[in-house]
Structures are given as structure tokens and as C-alpha cells.
PDB file of N, CA and C in Angstrom:
ATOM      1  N   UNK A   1     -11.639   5.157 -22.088  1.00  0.00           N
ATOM      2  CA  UNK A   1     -12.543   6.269 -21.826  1.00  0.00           C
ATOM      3  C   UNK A   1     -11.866   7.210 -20.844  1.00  0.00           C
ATOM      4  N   UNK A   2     -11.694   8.635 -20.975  1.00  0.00           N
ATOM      5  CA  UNK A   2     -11.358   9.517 -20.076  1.00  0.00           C
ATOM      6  C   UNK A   2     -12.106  10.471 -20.292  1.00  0.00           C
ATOM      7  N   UNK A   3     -12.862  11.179 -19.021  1.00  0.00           N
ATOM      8  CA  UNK A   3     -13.301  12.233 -18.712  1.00  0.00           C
ATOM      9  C   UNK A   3     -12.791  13.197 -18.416  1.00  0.00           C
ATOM     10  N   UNK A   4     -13.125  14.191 -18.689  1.00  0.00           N
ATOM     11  CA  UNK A   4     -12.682  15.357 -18.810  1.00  0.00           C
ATOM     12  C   UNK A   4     -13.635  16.666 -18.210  1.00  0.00           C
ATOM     13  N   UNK A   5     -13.438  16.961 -17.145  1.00  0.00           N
ATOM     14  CA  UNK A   5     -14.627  18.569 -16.644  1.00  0.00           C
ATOM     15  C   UNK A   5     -13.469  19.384 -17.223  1.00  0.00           C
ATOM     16  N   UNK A   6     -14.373  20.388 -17.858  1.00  0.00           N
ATOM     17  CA  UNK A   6     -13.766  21.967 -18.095  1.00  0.00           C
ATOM     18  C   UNK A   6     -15.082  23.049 -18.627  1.00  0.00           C
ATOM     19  N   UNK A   7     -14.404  24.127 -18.538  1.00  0.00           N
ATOM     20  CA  UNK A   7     -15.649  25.055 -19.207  1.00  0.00           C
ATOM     21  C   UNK A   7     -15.785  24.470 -20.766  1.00  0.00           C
ATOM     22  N   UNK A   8     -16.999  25.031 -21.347  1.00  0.00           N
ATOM     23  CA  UNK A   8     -17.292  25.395 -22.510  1.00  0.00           C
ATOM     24  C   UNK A   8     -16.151  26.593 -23.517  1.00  0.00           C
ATOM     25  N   UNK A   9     -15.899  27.601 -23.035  1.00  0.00           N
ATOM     26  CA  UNK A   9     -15.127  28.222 -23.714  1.00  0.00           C
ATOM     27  C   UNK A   9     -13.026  27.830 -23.618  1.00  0.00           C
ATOM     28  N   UNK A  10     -13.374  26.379 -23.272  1.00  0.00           N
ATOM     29  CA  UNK A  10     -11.906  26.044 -23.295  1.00  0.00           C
ATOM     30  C   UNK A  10     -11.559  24.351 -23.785  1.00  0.00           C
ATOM     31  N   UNK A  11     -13.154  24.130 -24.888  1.00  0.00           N
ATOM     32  CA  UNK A  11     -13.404  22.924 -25.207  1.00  0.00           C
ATOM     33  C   UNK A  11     -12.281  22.960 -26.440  1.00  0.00           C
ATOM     34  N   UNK A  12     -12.276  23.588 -26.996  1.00  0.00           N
ATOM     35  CA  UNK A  12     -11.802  23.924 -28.343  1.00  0.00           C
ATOM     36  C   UNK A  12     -10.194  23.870 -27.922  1.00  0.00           C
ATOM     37  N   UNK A  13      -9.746  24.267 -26.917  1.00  0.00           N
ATOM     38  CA  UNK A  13      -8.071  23.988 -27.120  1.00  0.00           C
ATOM     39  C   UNK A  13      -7.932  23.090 -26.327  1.00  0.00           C
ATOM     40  N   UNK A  14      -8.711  22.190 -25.352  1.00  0.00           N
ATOM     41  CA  UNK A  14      -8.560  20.849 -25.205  1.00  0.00           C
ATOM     42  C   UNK A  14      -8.933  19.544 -25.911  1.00  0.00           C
ATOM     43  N   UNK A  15      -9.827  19.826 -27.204  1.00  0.00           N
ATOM     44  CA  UNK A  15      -9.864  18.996 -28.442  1.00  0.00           C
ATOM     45  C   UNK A  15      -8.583  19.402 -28.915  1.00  0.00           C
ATOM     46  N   UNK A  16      -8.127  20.575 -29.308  1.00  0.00           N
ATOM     47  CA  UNK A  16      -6.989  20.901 -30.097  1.00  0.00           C
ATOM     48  C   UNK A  16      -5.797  19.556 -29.643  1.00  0.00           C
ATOM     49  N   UNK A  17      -5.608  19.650 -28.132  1.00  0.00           N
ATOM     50  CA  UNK A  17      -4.502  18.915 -26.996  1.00  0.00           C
ATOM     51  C   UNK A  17      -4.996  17.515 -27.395  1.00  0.00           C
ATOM     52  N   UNK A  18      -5.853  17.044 -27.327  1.00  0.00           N
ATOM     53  CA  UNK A  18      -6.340  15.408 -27.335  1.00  0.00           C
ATOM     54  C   UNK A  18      -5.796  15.028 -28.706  1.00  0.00           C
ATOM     55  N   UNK A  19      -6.093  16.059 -29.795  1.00  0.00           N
ATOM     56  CA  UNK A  19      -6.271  15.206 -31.051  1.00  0.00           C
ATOM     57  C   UNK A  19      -4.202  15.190 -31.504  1.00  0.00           C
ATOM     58  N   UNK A  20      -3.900  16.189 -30.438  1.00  0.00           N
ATOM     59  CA  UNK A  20      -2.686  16.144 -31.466  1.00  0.00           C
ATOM     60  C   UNK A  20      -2.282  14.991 -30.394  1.00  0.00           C
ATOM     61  N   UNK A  21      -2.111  14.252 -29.179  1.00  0.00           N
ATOM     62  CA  UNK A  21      -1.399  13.754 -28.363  1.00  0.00           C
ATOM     63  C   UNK A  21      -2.769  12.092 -28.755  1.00  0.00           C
ATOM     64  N   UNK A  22      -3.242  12.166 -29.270  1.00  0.00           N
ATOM     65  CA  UNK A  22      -4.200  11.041 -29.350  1.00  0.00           C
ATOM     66  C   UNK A  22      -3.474  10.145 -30.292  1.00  0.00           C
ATOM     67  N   UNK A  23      -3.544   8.825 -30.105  1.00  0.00           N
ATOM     68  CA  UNK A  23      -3.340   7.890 -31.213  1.00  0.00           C
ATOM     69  C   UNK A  23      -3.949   7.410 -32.529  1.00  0.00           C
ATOM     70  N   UNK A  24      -5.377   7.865 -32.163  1.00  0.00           N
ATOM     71  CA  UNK A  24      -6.571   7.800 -33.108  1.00  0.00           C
ATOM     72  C   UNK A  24      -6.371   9.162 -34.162  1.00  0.00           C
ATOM     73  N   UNK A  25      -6.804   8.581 -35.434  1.00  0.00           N
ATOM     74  CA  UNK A  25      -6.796  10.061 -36.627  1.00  0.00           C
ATOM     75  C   UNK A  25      -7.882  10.796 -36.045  1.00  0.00           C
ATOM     76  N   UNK A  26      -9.169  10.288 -35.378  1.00  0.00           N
ATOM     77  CA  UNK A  26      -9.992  11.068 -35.614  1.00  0.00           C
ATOM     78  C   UNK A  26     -10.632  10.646 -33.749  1.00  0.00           C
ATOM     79  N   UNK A  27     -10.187  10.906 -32.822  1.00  0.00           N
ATOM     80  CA  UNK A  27     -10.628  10.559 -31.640  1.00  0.00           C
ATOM     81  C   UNK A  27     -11.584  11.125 -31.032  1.00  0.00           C
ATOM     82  N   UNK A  28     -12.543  10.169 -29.896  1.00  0.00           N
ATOM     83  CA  UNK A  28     -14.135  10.821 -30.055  1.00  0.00           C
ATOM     84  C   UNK A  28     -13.868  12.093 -28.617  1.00  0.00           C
ATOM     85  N   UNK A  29     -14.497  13.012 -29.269  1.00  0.00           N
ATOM     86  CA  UNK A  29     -14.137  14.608 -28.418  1.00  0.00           C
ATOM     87  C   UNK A  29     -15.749  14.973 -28.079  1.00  0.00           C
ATOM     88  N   UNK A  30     -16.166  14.555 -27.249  1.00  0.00           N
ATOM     89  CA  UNK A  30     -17.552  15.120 -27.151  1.00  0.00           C
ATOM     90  C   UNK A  30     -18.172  16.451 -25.892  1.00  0.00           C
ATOM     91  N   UNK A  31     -19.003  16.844 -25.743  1.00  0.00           N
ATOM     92  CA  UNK A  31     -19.266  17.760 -24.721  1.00  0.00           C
ATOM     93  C   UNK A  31     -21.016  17.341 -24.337  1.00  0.00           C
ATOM     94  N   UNK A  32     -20.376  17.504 -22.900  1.00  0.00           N
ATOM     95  CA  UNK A  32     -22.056  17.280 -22.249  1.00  0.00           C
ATOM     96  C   UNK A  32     -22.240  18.605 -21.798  1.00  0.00           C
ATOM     97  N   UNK A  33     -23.565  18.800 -21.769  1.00  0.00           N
ATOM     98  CA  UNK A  33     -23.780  20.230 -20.640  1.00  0.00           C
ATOM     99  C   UNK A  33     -24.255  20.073 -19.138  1.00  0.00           C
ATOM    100  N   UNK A  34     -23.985  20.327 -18.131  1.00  0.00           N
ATOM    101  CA  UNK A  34     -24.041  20.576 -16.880  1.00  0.00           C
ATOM    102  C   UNK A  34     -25.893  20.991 -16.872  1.00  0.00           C
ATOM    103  N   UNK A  35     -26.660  20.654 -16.995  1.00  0.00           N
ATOM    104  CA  UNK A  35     -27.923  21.072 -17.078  1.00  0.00           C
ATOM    105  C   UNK A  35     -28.084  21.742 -15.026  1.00  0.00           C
ATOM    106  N   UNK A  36     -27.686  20.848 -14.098  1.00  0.00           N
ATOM    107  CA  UNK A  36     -27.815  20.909 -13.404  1.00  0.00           C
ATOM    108  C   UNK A  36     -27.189  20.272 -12.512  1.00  0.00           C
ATOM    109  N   UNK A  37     -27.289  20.967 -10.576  1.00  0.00           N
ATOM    110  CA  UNK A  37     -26.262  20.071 -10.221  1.00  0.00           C
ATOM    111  C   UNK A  37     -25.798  20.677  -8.413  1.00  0.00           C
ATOM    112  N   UNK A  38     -25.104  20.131  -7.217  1.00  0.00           N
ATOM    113  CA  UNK A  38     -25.188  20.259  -6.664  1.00  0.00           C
ATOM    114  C   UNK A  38     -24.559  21.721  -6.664  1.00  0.00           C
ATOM    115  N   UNK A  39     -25.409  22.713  -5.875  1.00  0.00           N
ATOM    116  CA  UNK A  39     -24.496  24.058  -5.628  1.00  0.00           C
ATOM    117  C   UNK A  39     -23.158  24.267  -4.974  1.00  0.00           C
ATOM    118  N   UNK A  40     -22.584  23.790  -4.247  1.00  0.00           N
ATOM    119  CA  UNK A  40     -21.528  23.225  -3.780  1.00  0.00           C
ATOM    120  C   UNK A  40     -20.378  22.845  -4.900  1.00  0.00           C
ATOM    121  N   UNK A  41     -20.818  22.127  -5.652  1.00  0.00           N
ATOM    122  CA  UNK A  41     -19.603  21.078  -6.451  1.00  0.00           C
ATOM    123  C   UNK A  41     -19.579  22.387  -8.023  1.00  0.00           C
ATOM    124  N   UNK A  42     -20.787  22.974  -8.104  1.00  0.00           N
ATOM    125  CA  UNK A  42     -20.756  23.944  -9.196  1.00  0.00           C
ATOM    126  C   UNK A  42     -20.184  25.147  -8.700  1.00  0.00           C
ATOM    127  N   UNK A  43     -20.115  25.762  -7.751  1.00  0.00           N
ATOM    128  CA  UNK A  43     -19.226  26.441  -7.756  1.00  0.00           C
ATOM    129  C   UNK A  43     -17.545  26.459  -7.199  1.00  0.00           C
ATOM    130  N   UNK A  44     -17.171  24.854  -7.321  1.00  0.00           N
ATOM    131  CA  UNK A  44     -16.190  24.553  -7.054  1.00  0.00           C
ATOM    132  C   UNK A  44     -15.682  24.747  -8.336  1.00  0.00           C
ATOM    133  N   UNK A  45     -16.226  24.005  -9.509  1.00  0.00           N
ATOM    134  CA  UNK A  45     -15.705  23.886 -10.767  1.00  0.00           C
ATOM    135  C   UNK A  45     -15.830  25.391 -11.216  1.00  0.00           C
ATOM    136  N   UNK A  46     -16.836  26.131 -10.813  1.00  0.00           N
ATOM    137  CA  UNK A  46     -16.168  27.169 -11.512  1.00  0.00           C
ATOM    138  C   UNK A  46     -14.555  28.285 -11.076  1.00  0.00           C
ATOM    139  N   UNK A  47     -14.428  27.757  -9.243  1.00  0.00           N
ATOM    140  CA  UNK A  47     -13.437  28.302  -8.940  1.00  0.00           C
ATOM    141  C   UNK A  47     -12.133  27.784  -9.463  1.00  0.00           C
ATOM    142  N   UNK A  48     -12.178  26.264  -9.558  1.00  0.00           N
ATOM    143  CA  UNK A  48     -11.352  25.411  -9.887  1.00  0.00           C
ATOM    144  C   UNK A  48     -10.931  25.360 -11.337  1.00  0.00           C
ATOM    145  N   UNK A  49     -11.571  26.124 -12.212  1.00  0.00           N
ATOM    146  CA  UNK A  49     -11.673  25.713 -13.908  1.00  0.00           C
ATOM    147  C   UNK A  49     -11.354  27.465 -14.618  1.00  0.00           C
ATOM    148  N   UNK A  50     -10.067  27.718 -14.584  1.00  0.00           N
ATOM    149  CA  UNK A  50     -10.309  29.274 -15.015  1.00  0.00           C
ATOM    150  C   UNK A  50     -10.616  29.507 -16.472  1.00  0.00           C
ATOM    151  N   UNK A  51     -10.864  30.550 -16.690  1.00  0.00           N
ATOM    152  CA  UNK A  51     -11.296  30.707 -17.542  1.00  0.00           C
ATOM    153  C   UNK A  51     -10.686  30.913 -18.937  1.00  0.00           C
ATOM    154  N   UNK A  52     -10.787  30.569 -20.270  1.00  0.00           N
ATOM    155  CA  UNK A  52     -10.188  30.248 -21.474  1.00  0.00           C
ATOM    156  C   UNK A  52      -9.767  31.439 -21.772  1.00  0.00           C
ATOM    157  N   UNK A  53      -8.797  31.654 -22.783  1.00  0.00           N
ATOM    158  CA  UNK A  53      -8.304  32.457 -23.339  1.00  0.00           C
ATOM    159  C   UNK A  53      -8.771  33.707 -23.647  1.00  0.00           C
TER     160      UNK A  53
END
């Protein structure tokens, strides 16, 4: 199991990265949403997490 934080608009080329470097044909790529959360640590990730392409 590895976790993974990133935005939403940069899910898609880090599935792209997993599946080609993965051992599995079909490896499980899922997304949670952040519903909520300490203000502090959320706007860390957003300073910390730039933004996708």
C-alpha cells in the first residue's frame, strides 16, 4: 500500500507514472477527496503541491 497526497488536476499523470513503473497490468489507482480538514495542514498542501500542467 502507498499513499499518495496530490491535487486532483495532477491525478491523471500520476496514474499515468504508477501504471507504467508498476508491476501489476492493472494496479489499484484510486482518489479520495479531502472533504475536510485542519486549516493549517490544507494550506500547506496546497503550498506544497503545485499545480498540474
Amino acid at each position: 500500500l502507498m499513499i499518495v497526497k496530490t491535487r486532483l488536476d495532477r491525478l491523471s499523470e500520476l496514474a499515468k507514472e504508477v501504471k507504467a513503473r508498476h508491476s501489476y497490468t492493472v494496479p489499484e489507482v484510486v482518489a479520495l477527496p479531502i472533504v475536510a480538514g485542519l486549516e493549517d495542514y490544507l494550506r500547506w498542501l496546497d503550498e506544497a503541491v503545485p499545480l498540474g500542467p
